[in-house]
PDB file of N, CA and C in Angstrom:
ATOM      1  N   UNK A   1     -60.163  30.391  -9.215  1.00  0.00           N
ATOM      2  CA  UNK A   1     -58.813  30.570  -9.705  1.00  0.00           C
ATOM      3  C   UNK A   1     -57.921  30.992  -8.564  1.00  0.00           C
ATOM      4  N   UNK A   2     -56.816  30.928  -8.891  1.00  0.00           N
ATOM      5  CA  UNK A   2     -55.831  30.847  -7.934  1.00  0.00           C
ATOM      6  C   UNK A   2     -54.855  32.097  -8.536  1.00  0.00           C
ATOM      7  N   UNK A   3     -53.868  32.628  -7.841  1.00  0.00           N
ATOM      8  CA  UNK A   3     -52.904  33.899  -8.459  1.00  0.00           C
ATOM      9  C   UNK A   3     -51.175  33.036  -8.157  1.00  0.00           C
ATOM     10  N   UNK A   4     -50.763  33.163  -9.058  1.00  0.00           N
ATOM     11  CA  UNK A   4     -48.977  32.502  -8.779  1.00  0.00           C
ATOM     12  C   UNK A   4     -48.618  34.120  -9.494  1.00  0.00           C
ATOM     13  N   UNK A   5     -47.479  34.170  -8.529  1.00  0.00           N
ATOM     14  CA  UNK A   5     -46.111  35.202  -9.006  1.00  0.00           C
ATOM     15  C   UNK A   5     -45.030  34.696  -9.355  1.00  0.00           C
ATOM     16  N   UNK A   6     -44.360  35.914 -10.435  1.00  0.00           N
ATOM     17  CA  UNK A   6     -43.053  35.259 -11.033  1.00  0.00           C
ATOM     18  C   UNK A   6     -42.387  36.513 -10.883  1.00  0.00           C
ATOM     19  N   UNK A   7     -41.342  36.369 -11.337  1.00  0.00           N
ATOM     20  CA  UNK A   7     -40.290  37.297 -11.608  1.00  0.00           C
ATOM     21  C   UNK A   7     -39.670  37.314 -12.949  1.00  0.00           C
ATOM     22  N   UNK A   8     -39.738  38.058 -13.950  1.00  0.00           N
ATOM     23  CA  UNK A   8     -39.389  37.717 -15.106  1.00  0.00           C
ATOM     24  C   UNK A   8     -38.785  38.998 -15.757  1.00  0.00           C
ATOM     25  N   UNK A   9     -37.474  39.222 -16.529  1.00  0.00           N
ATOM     26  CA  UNK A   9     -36.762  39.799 -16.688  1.00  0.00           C
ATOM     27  C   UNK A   9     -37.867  41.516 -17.893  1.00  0.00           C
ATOM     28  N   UNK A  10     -37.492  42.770 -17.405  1.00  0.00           N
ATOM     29  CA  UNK A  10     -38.184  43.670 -17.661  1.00  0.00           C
ATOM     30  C   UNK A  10     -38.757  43.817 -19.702  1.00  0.00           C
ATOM     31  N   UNK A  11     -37.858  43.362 -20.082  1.00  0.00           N
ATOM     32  CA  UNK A  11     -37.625  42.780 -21.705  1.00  0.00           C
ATOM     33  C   UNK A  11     -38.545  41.960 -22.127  1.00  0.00           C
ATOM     34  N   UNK A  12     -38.810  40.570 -21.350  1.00  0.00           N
ATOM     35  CA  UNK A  12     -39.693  39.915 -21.540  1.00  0.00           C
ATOM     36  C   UNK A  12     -41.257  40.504 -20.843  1.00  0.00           C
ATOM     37  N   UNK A  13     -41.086  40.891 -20.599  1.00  0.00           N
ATOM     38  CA  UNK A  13     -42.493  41.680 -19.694  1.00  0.00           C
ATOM     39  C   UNK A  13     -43.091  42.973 -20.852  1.00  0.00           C
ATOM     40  N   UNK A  14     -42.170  43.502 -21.311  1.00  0.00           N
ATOM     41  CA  UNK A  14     -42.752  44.222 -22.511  1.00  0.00           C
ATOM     42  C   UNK A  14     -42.903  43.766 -23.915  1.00  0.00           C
ATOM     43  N   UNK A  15     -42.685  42.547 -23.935  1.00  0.00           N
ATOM     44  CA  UNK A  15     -42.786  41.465 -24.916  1.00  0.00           C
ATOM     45  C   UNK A  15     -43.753  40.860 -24.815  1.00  0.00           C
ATOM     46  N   UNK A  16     -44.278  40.498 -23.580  1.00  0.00           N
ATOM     47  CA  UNK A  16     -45.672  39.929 -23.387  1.00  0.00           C
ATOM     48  C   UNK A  16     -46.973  41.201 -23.715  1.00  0.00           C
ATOM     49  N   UNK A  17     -46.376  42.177 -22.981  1.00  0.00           N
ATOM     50  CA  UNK A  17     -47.508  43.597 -22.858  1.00  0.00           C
ATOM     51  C   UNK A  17     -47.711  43.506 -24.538  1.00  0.00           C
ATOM     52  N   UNK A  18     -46.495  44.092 -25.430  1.00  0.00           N
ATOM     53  CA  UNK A  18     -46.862  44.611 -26.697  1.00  0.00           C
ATOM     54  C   UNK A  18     -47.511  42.962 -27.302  1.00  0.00           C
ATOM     55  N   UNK A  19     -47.535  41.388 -27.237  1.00  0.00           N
ATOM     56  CA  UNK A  19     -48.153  40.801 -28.112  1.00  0.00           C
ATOM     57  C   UNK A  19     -49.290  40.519 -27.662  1.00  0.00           C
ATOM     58  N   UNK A  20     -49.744  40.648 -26.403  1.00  0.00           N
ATOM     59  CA  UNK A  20     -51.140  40.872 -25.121  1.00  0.00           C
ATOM     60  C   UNK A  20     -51.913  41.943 -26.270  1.00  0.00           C
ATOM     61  N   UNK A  21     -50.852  42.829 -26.802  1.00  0.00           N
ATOM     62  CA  UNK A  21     -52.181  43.886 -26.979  1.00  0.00           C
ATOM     63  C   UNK A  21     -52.464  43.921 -28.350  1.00  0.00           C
ATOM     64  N   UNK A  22     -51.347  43.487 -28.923  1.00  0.00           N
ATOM     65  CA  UNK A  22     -51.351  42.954 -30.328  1.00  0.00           C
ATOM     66  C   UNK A  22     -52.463  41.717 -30.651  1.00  0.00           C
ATOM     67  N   UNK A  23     -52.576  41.273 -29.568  1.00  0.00           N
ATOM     68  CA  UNK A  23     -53.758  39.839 -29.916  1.00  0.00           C
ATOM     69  C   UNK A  23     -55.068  40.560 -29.742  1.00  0.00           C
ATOM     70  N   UNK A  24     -55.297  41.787 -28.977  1.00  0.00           N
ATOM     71  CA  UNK A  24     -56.579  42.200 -27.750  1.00  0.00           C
ATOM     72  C   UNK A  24     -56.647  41.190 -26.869  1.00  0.00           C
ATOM     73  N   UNK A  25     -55.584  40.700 -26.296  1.00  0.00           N
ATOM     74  CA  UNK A  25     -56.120  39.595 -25.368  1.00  0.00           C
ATOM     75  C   UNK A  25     -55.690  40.884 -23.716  1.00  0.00           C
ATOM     76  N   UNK A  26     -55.973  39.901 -22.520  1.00  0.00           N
ATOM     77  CA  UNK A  26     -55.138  40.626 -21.272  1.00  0.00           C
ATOM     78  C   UNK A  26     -53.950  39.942 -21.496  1.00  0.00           C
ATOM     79  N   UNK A  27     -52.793  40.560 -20.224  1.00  0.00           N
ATOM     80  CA  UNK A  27     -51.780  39.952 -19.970  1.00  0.00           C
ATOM     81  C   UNK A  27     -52.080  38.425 -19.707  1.00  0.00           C
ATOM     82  N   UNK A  28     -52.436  38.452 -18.628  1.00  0.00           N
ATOM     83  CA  UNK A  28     -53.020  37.357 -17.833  1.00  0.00           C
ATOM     84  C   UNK A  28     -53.443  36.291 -18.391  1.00  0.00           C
ATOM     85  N   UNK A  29     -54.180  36.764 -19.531  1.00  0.00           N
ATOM     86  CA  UNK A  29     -55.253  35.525 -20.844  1.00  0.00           C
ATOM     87  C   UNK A  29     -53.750  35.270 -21.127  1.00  0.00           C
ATOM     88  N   UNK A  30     -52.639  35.631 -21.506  1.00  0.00           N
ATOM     89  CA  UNK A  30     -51.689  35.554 -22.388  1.00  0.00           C
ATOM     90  C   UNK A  30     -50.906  34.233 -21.627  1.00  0.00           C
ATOM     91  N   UNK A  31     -50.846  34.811 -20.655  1.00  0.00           N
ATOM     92  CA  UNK A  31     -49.880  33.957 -19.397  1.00  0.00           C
ATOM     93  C   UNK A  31     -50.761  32.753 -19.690  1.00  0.00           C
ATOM     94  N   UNK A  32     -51.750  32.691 -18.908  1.00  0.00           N
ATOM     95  CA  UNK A  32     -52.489  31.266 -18.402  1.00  0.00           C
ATOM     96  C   UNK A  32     -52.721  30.691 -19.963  1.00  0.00           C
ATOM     97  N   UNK A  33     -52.804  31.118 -20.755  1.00  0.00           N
ATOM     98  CA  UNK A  33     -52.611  30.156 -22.232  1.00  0.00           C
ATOM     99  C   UNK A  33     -50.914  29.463 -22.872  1.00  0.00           C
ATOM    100  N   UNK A  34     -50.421  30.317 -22.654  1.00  0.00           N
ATOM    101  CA  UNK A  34     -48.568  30.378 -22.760  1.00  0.00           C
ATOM    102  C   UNK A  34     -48.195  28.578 -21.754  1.00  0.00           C
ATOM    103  N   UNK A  35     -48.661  29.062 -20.424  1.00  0.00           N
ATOM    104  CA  UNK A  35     -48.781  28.307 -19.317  1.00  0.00           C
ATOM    105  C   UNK A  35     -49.244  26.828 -19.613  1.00  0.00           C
ATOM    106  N   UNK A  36     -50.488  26.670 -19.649  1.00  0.00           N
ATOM    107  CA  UNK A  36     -51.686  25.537 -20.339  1.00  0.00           C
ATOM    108  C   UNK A  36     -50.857  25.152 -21.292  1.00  0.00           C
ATOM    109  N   UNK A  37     -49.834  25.447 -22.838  1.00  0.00           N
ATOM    110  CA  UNK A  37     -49.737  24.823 -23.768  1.00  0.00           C
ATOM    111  C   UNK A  37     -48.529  24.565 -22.859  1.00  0.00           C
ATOM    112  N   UNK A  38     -47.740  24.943 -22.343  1.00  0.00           N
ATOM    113  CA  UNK A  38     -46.420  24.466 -21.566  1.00  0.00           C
ATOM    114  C   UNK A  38     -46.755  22.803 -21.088  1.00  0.00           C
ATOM    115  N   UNK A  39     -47.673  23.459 -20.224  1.00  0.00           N
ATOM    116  CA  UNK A  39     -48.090  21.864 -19.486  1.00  0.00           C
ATOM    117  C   UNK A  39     -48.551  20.902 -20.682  1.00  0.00           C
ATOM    118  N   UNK A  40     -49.391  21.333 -21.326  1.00  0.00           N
ATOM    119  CA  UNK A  40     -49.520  19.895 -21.852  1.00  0.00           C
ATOM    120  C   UNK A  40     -48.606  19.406 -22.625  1.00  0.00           C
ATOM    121  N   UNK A  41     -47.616  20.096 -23.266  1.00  0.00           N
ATOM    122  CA  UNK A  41     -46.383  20.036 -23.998  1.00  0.00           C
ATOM    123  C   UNK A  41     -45.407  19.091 -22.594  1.00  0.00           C
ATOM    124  N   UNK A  42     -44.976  19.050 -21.870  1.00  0.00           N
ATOM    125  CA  UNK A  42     -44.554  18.703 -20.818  1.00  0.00           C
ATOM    126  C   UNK A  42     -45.080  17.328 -20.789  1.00  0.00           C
ATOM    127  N   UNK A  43     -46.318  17.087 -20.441  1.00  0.00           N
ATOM    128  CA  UNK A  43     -47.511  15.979 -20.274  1.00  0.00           C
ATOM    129  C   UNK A  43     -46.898  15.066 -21.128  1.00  0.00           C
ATOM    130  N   UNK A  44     -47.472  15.381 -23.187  1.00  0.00           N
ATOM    131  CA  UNK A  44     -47.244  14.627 -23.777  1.00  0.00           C
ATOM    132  C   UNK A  44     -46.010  14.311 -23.860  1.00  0.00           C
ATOM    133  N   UNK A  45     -44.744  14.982 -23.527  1.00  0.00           N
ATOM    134  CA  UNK A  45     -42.989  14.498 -23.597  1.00  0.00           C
ATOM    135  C   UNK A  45     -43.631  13.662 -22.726  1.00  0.00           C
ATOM    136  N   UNK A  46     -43.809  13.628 -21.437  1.00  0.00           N
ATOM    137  CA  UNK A  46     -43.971  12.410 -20.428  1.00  0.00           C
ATOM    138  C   UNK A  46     -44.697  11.079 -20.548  1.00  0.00           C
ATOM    139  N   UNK A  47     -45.763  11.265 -21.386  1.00  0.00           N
ATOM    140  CA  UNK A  47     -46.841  10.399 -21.628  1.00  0.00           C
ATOM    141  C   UNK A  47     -46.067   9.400 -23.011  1.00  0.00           C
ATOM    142  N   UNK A  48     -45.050  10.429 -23.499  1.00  0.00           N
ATOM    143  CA  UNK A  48     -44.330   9.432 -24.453  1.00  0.00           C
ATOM    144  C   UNK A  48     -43.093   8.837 -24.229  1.00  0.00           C
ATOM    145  N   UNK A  49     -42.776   9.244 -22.877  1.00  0.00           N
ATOM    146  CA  UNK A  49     -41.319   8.574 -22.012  1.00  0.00           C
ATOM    147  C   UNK A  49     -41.651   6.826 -21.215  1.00  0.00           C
ATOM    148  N   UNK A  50     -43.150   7.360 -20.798  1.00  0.00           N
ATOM    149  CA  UNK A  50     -43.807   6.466 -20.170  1.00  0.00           C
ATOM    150  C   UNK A  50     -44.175   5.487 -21.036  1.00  0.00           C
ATOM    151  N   UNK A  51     -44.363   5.575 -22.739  1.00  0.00           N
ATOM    152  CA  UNK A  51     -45.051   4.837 -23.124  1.00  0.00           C
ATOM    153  C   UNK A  51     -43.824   3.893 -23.724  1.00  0.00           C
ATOM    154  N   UNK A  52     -42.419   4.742 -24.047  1.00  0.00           N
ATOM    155  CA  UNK A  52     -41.331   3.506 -24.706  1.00  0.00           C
ATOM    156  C   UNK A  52     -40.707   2.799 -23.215  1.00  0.00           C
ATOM    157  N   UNK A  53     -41.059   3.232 -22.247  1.00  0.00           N
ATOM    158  CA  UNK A  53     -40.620   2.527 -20.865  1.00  0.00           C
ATOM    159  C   UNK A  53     -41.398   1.593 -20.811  1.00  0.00           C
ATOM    160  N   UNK A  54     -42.879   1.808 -20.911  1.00  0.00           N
ATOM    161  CA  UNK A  54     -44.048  -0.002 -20.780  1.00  0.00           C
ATOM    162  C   UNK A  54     -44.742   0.476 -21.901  1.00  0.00           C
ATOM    163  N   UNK A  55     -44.100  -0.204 -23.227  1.00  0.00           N
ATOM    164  CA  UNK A  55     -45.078  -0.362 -23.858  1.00  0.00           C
ATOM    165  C   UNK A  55     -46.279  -1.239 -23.951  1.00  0.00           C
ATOM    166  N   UNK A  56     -47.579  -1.046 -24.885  1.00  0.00           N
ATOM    167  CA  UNK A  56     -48.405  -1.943 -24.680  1.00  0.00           C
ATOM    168  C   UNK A  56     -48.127  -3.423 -25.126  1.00  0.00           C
ATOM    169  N   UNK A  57     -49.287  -3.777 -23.715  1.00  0.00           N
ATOM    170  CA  UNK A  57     -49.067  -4.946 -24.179  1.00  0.00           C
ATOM    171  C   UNK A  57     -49.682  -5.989 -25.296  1.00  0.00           C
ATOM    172  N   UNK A  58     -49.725  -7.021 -25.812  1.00  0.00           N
ATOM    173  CA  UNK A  58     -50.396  -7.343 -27.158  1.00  0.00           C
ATOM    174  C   UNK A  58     -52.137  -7.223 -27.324  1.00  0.00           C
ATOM    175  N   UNK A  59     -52.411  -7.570 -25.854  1.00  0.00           N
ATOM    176  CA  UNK A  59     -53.948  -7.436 -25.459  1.00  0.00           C
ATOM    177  C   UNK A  59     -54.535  -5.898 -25.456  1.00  0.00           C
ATOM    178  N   UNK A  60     -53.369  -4.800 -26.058  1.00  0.00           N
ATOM    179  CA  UNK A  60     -54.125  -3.829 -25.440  1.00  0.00           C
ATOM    180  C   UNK A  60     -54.029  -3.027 -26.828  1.00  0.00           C
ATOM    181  N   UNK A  61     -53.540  -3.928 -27.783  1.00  0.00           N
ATOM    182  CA  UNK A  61     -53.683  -3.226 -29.495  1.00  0.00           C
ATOM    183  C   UNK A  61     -54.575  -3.510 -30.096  1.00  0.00           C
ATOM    184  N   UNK A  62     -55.546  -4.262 -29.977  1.00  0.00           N
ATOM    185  CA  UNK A  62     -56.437  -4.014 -31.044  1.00  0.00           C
ATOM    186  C   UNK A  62     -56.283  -3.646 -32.031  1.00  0.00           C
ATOM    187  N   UNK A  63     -56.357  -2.120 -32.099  1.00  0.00           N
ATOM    188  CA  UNK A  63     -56.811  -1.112 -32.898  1.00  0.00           C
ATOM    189  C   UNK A  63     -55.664  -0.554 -33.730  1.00  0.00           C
ATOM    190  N   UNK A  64     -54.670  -0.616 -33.282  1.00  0.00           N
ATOM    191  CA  UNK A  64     -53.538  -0.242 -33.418  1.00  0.00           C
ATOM    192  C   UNK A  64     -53.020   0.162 -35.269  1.00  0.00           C
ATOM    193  N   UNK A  65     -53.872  -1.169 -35.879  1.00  0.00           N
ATOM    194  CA  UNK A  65     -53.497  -0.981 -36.837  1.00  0.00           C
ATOM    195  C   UNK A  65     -54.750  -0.229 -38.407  1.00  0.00           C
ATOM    196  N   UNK A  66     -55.728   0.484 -37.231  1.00  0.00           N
ATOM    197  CA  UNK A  66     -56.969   0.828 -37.983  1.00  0.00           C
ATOM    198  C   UNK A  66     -56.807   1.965 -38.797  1.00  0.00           C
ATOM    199  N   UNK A  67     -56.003   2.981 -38.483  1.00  0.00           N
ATOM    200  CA  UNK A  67     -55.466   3.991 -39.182  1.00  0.00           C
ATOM    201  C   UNK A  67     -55.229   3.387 -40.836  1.00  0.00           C
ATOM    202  N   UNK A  68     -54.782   2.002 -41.143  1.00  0.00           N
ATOM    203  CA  UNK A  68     -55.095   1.266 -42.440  1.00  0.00           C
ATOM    204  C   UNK A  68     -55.637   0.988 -43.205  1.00  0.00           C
ATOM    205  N   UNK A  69     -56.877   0.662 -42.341  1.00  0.00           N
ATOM    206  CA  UNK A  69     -57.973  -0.247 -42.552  1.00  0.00           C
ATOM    207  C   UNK A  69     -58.797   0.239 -43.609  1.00  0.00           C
ATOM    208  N   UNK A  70     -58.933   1.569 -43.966  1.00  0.00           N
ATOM    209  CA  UNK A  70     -59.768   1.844 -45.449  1.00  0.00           C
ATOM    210  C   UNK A  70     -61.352   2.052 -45.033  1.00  0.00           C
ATOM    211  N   UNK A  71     -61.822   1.939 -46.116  1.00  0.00           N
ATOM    212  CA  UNK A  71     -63.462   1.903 -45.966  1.00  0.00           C
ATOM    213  C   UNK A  71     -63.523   0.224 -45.817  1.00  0.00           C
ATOM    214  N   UNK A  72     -65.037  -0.216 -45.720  1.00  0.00           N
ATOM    215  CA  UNK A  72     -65.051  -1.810 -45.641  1.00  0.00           C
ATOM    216  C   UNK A  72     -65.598  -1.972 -46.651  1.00  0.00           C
ATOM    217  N   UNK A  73     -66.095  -1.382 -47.679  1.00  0.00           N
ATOM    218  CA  UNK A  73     -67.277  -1.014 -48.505  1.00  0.00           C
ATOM    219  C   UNK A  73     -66.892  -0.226 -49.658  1.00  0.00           C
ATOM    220  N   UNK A  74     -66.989  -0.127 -51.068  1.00  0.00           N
ATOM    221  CA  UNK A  74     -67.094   0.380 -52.267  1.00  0.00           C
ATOM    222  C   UNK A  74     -67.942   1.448 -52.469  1.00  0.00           C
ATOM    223  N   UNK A  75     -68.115   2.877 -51.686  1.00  0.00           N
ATOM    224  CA  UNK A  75     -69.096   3.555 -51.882  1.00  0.00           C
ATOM    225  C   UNK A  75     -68.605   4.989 -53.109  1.00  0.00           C
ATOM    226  N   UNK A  76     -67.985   4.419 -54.415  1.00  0.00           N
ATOM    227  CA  UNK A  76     -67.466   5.138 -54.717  1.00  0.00           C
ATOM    228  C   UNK A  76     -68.949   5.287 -55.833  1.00  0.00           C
ATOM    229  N   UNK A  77     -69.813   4.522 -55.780  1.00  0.00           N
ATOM    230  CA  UNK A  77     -70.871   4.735 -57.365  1.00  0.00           C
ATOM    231  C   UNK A  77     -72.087   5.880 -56.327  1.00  0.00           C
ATOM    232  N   UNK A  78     -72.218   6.062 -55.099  1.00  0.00           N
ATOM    233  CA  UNK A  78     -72.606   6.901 -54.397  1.00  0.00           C
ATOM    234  C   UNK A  78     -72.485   8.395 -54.955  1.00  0.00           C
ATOM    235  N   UNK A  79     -71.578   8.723 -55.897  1.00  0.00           N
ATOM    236  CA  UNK A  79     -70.989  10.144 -56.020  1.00  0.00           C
ATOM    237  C   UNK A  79     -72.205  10.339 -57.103  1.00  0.00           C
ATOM    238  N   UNK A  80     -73.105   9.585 -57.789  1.00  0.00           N
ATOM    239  CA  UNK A  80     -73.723   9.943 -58.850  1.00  0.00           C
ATOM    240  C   UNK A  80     -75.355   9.506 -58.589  1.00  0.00           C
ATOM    241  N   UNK A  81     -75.570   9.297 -57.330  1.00  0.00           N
ATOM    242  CA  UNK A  81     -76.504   9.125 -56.567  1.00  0.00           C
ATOM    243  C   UNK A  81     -77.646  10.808 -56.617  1.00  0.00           C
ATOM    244  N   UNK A  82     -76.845  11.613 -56.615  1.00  0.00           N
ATOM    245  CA  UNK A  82     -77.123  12.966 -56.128  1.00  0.00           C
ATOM    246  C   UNK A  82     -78.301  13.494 -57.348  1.00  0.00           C
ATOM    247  N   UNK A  83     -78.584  12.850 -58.296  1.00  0.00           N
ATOM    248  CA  UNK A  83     -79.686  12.735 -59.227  1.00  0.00           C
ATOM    249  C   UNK A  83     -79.329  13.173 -60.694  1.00  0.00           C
TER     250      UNK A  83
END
């Protein structure tokens, strides 16, 4: 691990302390989690800027529409299987 410094106004610093201790977490656990959801929050805005800039192309949907697709199969007489 690595250490970064900030500077952050005295208000917010006892805002972190009292919900740090309110969780039992450390400061630090608090930060580098706070941090981590930032970034990936960041990521996915980007990953979805990138994706209406090139969307896919037709070869690369397949699947696209499987969220639909259901069962393939009638396994509803299964429920009385159980004896």
């Amino acid at each position: 691990m690595t250490t970064l410094t900030c500077r952050i106004a005295e208000s917010e610093a006892e805002r972190v302390r009292a919900e740090a201790d309110a969780l039992g977490i450390s400061v630090s656990h608090m930060i580098r989690e706070a941090l981590r959801r930032y970034l990936n929050s960041v990521g996915a805005e980007r990953d979805a800027e990138i994706y209406e800039a090139i969307p896919l192309r037709p070869d690369e949907r397949p699947l696209m529409g499987a969220e639909s697709w259901g069962p393939t199969e009638d396994w509803s007489d299964w429920v009385d299987a159980s004896g």
